[in-house]
N, C-alpha and C. Protein backbone atom coordinates (compact mmCIF):
# COMPACT_ATOMS: atom_id res chain seq x y z
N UNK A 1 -102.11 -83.63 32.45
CA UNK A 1 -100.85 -84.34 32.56
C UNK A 1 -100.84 -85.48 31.55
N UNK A 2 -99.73 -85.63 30.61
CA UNK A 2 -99.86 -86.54 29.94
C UNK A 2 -99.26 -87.68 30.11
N UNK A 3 -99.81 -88.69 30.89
CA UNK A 3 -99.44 -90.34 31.51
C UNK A 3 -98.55 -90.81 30.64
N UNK A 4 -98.63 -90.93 29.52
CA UNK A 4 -97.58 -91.44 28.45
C UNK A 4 -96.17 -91.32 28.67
N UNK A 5 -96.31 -89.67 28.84
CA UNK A 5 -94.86 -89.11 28.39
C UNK A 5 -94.28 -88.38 30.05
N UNK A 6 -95.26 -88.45 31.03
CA UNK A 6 -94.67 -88.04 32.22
C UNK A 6 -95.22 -86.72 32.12
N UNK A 7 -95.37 -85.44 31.44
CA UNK A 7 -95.27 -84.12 31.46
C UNK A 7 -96.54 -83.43 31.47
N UNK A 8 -96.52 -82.41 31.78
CA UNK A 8 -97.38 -81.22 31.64
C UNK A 8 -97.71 -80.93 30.75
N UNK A 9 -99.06 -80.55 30.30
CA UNK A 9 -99.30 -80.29 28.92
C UNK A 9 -100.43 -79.36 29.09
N UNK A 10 -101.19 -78.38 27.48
CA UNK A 10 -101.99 -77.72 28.07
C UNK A 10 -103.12 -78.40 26.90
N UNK A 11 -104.52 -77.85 27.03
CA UNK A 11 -105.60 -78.98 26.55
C UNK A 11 -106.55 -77.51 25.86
N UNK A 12 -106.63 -77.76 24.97
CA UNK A 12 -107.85 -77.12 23.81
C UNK A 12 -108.75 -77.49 23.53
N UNK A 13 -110.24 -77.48 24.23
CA UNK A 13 -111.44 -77.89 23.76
C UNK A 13 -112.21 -76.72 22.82
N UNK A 14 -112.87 -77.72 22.03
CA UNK A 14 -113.84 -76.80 20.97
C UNK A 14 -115.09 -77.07 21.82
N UNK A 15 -116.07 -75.81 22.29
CA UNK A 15 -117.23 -76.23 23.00
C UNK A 15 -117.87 -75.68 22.15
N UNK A 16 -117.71 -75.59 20.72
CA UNK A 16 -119.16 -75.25 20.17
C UNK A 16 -119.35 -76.52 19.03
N UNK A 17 -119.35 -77.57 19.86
CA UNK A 17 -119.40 -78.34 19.04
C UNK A 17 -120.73 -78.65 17.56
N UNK A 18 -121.78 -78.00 17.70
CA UNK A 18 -122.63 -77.87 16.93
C UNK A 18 -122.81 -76.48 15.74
N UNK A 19 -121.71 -76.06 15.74
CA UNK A 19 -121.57 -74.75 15.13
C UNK A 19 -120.79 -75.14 14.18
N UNK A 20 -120.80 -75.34 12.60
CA UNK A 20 -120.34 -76.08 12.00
C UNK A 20 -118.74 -74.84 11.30
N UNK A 21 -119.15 -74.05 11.68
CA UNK A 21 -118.23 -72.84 11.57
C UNK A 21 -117.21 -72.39 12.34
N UNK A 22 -117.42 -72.90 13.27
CA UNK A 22 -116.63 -72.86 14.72
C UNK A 22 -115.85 -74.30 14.74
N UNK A 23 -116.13 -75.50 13.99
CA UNK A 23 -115.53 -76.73 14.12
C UNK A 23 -114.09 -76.14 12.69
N UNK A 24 -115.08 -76.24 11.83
CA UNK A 24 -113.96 -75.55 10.74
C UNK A 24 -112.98 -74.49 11.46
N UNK A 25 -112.96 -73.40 11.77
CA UNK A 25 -111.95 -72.62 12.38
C UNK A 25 -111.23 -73.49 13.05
N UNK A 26 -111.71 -74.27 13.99
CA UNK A 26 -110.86 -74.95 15.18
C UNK A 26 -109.95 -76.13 14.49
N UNK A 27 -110.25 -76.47 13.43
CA UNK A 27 -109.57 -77.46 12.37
C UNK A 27 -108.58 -76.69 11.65
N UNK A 28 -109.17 -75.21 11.04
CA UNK A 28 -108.02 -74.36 10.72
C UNK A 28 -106.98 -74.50 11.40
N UNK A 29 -107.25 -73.76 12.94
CA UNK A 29 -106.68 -73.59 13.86
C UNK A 29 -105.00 -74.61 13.98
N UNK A 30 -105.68 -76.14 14.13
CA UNK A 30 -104.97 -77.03 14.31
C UNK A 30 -104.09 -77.42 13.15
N UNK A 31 -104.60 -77.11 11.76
CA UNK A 31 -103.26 -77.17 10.54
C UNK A 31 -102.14 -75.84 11.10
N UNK A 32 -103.08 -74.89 10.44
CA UNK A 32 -101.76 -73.65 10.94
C UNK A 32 -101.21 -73.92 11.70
N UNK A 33 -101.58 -73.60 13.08
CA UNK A 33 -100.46 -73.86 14.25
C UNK A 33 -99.41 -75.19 13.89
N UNK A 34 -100.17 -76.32 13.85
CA UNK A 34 -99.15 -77.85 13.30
C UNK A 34 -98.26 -77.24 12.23
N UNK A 35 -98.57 -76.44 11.38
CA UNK A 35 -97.72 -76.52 10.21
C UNK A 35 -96.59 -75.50 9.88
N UNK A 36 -96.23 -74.90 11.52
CA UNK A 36 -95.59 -73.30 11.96
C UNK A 36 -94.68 -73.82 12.95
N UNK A 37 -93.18 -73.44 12.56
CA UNK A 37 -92.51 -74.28 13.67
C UNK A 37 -91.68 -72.39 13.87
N UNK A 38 -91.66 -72.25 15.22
CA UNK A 38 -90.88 -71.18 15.69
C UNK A 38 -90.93 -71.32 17.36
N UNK A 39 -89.90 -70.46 17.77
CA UNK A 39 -89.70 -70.74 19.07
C UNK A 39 -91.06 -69.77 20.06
N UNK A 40 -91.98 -69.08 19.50
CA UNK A 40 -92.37 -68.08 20.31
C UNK A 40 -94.03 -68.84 19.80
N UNK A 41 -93.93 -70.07 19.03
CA UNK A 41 -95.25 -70.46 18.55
C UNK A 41 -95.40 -71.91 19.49
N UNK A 42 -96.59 -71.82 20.10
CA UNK A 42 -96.46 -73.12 21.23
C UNK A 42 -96.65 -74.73 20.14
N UNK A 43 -96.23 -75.67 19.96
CA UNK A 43 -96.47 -76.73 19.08
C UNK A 43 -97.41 -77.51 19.72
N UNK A 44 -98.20 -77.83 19.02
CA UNK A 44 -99.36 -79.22 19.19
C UNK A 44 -98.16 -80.44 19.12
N UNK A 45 -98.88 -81.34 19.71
CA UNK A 45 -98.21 -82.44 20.34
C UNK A 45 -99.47 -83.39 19.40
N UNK A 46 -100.65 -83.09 20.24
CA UNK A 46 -101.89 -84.50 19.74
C UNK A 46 -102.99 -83.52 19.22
N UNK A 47 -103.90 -84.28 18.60
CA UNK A 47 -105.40 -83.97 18.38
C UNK A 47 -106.52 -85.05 18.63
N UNK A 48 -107.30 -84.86 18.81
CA UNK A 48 -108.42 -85.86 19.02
C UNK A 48 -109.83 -85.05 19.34
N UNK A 49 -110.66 -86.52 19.29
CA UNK A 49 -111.88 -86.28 19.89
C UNK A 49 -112.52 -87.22 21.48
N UNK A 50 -112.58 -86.52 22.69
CA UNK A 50 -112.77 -87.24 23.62
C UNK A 50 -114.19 -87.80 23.43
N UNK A 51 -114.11 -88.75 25.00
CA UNK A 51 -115.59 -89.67 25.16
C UNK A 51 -117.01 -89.07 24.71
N UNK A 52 -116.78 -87.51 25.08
CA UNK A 52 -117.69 -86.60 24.44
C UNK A 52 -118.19 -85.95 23.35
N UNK A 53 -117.65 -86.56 22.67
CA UNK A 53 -117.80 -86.44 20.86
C UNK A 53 -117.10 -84.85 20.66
N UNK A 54 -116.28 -84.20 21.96
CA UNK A 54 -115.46 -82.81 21.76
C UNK A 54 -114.00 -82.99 21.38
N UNK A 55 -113.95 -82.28 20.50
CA UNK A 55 -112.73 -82.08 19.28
C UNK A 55 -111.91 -81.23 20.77
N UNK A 56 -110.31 -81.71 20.40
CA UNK A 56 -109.79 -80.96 21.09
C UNK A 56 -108.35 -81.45 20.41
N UNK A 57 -107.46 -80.60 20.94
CA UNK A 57 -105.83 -80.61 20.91
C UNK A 57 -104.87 -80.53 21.74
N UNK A 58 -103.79 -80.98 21.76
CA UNK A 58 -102.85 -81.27 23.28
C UNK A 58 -101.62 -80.43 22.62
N UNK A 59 -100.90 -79.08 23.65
CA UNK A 59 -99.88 -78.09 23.40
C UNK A 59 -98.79 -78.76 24.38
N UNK A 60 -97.70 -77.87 23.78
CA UNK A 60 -97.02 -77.80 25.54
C UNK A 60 -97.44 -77.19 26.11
N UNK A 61 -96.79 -77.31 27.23
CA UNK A 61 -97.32 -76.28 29.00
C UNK A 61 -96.38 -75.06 28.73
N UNK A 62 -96.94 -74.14 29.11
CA UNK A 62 -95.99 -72.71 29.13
C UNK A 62 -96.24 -72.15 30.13
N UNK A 63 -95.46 -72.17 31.92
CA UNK A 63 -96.44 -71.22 32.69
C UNK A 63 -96.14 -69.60 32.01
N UNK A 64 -97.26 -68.90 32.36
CA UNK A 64 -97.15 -68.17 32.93
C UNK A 64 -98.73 -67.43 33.04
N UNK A 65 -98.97 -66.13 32.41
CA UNK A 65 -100.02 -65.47 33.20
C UNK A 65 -101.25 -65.99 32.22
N UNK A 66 -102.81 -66.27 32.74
CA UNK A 66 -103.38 -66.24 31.61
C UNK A 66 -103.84 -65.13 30.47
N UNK A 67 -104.28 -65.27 29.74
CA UNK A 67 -105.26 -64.34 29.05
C UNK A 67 -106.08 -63.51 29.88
N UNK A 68 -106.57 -63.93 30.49
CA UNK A 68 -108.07 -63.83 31.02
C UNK A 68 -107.05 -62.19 31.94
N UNK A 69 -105.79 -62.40 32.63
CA UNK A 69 -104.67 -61.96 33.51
C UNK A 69 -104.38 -60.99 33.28
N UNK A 70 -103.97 -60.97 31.72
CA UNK A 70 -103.51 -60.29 31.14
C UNK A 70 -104.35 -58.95 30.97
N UNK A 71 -106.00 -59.27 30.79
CA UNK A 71 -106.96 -58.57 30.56
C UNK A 71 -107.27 -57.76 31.74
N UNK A 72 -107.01 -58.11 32.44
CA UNK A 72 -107.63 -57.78 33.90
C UNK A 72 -107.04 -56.55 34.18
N UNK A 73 -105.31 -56.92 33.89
CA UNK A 73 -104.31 -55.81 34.92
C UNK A 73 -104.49 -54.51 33.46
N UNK A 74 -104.60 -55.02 32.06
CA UNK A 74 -104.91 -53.85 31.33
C UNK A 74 -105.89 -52.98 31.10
N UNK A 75 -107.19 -53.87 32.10
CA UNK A 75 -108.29 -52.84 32.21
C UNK A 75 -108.04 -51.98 33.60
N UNK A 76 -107.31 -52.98 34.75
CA UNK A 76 -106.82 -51.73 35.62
C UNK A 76 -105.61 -50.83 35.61
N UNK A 77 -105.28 -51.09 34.01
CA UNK A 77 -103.88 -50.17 34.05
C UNK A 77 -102.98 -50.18 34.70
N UNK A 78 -102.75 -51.76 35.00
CA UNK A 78 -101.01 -52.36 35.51
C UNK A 78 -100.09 -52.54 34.10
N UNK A 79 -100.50 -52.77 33.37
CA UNK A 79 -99.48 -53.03 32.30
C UNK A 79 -100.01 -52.05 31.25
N UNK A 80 -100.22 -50.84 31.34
CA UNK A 80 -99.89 -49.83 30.94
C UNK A 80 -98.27 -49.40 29.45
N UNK A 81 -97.52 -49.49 30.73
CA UNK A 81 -96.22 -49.32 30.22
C UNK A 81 -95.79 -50.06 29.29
N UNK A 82 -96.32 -51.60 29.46
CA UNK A 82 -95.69 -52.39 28.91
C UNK A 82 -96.37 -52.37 27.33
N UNK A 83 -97.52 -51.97 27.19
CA UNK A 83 -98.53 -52.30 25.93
C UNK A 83 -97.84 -50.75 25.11
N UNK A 84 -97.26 -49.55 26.20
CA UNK A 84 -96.43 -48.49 25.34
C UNK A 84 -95.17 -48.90 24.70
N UNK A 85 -94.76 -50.05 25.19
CA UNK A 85 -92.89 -50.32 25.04
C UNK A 85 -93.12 -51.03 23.49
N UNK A 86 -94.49 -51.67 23.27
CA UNK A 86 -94.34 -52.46 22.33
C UNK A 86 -94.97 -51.88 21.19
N UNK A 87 -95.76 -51.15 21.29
CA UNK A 87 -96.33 -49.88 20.24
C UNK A 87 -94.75 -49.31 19.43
């Protein structure tokens, strides 16, 4: 929740913080996305590094299903149909 502004927000940590390859991507990460304005592309709001010396970035909130969700119902072949509609 972001105290500032009142709202919901969603939070991006880099946990490989010692992987100097994985910091670079995640820096990629944060130009591209910042530098891509469309309605179906979520926008960064902030970037930083917390108390923990971990790099991270602040999105909007978007509900809906996660990743992780998404994976689940396509390994049990609930969304089937839907992964045909878009082929």
């Amino acid at each position: 929740h972001d105290q500032d502004i009142g709202r919901k927000v969603a939070l991006k940590r880099l946990l490989g913080q010692d992987n100097p390859q994985a910091v670079a991507r995640f820096i990629d990460e944060v130009r591209t996305v910042g530098s891509l304005e469309h309605p179906n592309i979520v926008p960064i709001h902030d970037v930083g590094v917390d108390e923990d010396g971990s790099l991270f970035f602040v999105m909007k909130y978007v509900e809906g299903e996660t990743l992780a969700d998404v994976i689940t119902k396509l390994h049990d072949g609930e969304l089937v149909s839907v992964v045909e509609e878009i082929r």
